[in-house]
PDB file of N, CA and C in Angstrom:
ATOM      1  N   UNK A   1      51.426  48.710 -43.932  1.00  0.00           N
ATOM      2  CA  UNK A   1      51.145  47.558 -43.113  1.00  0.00           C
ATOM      3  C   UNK A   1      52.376  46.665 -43.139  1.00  0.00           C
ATOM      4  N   UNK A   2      52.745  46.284 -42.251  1.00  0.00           N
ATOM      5  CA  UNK A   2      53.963  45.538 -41.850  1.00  0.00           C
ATOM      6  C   UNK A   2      54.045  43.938 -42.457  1.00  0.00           C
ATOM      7  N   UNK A   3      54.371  43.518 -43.125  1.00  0.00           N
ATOM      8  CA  UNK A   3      54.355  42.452 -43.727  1.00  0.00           C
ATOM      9  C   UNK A   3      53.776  41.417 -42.967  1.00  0.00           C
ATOM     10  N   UNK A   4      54.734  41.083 -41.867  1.00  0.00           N
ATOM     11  CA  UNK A   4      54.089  40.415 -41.037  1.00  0.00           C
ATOM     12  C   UNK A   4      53.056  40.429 -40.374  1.00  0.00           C
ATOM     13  N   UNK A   5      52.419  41.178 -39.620  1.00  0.00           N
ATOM     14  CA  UNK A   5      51.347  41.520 -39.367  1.00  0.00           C
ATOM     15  C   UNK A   5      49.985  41.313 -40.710  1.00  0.00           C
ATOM     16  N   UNK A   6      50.144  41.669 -41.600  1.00  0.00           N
ATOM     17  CA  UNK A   6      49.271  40.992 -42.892  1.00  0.00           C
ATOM     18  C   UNK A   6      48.862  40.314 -43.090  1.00  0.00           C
ATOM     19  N   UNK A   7      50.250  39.233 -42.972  1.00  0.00           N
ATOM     20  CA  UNK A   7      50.295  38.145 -43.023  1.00  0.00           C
ATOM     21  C   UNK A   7      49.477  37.198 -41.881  1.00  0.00           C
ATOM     22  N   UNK A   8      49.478  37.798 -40.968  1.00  0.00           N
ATOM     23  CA  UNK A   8      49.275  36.892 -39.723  1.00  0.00           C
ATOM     24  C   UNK A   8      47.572  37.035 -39.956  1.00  0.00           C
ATOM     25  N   UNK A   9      47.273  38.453 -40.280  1.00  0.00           N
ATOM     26  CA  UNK A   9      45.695  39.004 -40.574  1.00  0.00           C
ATOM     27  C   UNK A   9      45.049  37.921 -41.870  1.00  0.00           C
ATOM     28  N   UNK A  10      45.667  37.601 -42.442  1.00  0.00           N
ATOM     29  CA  UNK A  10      45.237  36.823 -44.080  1.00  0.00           C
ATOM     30  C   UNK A  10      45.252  35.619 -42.996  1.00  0.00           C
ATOM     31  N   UNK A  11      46.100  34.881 -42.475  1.00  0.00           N
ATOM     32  CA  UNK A  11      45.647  33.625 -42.462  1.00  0.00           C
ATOM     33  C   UNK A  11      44.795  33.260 -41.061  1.00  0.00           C
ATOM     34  N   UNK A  12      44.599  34.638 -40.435  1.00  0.00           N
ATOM     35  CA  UNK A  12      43.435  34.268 -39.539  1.00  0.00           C
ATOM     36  C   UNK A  12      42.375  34.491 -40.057  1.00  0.00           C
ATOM     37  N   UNK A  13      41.847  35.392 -40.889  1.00  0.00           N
ATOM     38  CA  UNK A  13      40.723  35.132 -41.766  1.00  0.00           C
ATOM     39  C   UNK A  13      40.881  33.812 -42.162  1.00  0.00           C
ATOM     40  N   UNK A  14      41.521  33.518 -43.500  1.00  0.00           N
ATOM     41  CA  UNK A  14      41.382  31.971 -44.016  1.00  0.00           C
ATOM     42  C   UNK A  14      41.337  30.961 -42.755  1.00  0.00           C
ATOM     43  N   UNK A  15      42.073  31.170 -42.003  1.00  0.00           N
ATOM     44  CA  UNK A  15      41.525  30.001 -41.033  1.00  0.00           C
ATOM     45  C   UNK A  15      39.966  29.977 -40.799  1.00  0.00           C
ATOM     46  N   UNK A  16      40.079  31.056 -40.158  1.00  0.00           N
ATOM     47  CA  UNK A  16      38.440  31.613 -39.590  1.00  0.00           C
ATOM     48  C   UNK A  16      36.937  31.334 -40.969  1.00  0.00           C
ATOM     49  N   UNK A  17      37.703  31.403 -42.132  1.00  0.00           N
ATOM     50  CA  UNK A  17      36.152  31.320 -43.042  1.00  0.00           C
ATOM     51  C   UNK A  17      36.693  29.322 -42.742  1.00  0.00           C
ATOM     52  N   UNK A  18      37.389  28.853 -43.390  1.00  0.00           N
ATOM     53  CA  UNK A  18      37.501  27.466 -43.492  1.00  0.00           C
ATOM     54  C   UNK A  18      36.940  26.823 -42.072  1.00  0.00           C
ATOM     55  N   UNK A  19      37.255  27.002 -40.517  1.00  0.00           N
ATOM     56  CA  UNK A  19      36.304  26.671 -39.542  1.00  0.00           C
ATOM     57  C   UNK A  19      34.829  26.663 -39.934  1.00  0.00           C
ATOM     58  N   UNK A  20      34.360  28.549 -40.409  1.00  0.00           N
ATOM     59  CA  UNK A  20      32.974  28.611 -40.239  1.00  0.00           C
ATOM     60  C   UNK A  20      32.366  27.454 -41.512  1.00  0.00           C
ATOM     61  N   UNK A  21      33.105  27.117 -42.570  1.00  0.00           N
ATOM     62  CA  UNK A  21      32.496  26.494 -43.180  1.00  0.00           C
ATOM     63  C   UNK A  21      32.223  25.282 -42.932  1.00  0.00           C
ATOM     64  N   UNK A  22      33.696  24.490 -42.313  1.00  0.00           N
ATOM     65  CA  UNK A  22      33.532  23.182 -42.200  1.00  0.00           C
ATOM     66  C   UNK A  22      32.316  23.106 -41.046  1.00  0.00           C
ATOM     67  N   UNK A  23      32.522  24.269 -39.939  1.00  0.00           N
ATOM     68  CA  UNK A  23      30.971  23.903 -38.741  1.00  0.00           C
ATOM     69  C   UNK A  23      29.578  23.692 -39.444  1.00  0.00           C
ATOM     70  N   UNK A  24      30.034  24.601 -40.058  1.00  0.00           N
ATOM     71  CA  UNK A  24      28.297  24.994 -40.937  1.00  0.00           C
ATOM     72  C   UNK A  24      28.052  23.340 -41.730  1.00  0.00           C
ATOM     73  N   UNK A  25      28.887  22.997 -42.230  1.00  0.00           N
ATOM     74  CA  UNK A  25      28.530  21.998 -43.267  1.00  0.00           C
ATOM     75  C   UNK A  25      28.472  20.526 -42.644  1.00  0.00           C
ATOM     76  N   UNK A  26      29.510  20.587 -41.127  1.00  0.00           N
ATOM     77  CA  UNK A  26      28.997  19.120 -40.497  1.00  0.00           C
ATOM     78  C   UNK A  26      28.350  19.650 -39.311  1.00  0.00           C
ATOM     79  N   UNK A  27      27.378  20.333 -38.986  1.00  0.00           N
ATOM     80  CA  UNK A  27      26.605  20.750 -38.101  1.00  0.00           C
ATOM     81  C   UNK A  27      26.973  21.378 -36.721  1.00  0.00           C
ATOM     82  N   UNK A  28      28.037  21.776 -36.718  1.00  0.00           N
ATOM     83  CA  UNK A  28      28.562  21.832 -35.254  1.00  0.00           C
ATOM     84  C   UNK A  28      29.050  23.445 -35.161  1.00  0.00           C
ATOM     85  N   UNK A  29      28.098  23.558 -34.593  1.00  0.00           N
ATOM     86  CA  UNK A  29      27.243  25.269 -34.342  1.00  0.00           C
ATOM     87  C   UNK A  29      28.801  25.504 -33.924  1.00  0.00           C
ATOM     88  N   UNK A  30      29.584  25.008 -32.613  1.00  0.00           N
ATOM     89  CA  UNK A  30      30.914  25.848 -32.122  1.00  0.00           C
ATOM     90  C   UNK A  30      31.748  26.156 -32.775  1.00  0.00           C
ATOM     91  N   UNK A  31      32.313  25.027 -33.553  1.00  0.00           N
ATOM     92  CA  UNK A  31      33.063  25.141 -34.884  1.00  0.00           C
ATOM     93  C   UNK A  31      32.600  26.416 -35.309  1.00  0.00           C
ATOM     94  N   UNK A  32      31.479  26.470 -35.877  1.00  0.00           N
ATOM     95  CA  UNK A  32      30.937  27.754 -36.734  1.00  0.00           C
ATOM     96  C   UNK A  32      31.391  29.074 -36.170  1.00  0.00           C
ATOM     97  N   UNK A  33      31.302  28.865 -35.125  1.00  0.00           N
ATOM     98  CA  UNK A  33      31.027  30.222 -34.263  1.00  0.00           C
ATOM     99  C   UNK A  33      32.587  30.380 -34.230  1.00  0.00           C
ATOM    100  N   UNK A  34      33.574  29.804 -33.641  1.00  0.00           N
ATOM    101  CA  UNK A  34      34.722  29.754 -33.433  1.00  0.00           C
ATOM    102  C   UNK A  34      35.428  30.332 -34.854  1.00  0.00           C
ATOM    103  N   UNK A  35      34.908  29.761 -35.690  1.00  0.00           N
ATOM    104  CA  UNK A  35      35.256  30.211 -36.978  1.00  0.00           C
ATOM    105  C   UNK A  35      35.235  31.694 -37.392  1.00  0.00           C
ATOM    106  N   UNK A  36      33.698  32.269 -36.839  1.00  0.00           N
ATOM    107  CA  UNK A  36      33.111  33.770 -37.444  1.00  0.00           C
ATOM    108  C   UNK A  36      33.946  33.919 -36.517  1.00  0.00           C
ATOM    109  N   UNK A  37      34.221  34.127 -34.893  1.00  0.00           N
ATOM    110  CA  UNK A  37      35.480  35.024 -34.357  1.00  0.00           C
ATOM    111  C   UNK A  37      36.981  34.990 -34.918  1.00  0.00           C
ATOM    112  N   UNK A  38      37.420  33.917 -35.367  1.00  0.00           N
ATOM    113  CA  UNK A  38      38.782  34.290 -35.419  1.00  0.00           C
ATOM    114  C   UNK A  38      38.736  35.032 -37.039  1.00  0.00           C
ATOM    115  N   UNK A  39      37.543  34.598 -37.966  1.00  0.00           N
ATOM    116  CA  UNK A  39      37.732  35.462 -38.866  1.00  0.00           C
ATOM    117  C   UNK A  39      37.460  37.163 -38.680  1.00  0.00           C
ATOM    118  N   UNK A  40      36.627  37.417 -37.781  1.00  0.00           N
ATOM    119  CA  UNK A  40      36.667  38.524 -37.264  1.00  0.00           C
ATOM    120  C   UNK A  40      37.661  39.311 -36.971  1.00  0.00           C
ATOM    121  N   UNK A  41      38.544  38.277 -36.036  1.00  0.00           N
ATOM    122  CA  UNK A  41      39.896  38.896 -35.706  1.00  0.00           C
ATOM    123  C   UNK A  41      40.632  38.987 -36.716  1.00  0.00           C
ATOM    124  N   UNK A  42      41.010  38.593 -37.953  1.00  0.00           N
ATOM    125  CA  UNK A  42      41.760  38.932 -38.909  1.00  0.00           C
ATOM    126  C   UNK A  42      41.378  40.268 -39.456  1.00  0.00           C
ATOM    127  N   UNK A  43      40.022  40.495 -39.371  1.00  0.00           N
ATOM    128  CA  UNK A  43      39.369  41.598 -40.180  1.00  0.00           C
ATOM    129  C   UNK A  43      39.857  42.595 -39.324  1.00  0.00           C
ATOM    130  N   UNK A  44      39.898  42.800 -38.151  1.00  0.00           N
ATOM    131  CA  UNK A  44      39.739  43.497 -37.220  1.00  0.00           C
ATOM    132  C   UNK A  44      41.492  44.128 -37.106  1.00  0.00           C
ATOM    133  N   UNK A  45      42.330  43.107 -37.182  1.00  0.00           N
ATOM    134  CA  UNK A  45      44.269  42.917 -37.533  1.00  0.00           C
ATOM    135  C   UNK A  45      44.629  43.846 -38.760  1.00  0.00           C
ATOM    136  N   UNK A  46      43.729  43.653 -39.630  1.00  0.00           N
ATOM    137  CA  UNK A  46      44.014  44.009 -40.856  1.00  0.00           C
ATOM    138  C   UNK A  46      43.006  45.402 -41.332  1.00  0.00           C
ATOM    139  N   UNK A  47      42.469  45.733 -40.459  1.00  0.00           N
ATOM    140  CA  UNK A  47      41.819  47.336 -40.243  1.00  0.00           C
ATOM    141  C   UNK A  47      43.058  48.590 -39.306  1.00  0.00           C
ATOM    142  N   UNK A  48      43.103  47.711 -38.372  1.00  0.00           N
ATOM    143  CA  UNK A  48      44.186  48.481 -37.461  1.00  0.00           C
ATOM    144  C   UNK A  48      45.173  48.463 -38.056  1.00  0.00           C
ATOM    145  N   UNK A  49      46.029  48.325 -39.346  1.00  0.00           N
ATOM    146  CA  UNK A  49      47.016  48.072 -39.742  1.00  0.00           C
ATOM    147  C   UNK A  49      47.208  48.921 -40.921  1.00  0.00           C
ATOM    148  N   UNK A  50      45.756  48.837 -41.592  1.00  0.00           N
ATOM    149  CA  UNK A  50      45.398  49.871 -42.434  1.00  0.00           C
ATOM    150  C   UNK A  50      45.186  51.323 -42.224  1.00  0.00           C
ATOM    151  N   UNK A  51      44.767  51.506 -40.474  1.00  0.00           N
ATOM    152  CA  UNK A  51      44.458  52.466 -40.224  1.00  0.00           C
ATOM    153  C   UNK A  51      46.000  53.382 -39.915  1.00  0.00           C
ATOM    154  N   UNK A  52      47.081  52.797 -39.402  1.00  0.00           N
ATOM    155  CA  UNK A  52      48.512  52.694 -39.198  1.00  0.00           C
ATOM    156  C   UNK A  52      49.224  52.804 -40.353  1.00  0.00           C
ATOM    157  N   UNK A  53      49.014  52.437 -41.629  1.00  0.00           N
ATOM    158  CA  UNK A  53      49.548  52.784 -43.058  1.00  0.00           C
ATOM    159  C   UNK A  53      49.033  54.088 -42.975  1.00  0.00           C
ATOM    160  N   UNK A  54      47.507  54.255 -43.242  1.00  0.00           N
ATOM    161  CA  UNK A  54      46.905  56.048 -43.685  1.00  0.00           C
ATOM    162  C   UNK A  54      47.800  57.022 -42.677  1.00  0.00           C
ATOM    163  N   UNK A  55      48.409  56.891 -41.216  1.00  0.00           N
ATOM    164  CA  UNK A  55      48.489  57.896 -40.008  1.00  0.00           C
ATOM    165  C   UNK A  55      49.936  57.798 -41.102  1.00  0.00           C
ATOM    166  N   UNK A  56      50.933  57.248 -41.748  1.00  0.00           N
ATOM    167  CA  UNK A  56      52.089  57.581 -41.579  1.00  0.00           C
ATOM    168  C   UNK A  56      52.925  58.456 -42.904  1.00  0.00           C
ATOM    169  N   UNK A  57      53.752  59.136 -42.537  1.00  0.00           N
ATOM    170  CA  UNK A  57      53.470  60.297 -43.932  1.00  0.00           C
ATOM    171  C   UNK A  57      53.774  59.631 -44.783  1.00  0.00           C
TER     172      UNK A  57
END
């Protein structure tokens, strides 16, 4: 996995849980939601990246 790319995957998760929490905790459902997608997308950065490490000899 390319350093950068990792990198970019780690702090869209951490962004993404810190949104869903702060929505969750001052009530504001979009926040929340906005949050579970971009943490999604980190998960999602950092699968394809993994899957790209296993393909290479």
């Amino acid at each position: 996995m390319s350093a950068e790319q990792k990198a970019k995957a780690k702090a869209e998760q951490a962004t993404g849980a810190v949104k869903k929490t702060v929505g969750k905790t001052v009530g504001n459902e979009g926040m929340q939601a906005e949050g579970e997608v971009e943490q999604t997308k980190g998960d999602a950065r950092a699968a394809k990246e993994k899957g790209k490490d296993a393909l290479r000899p």
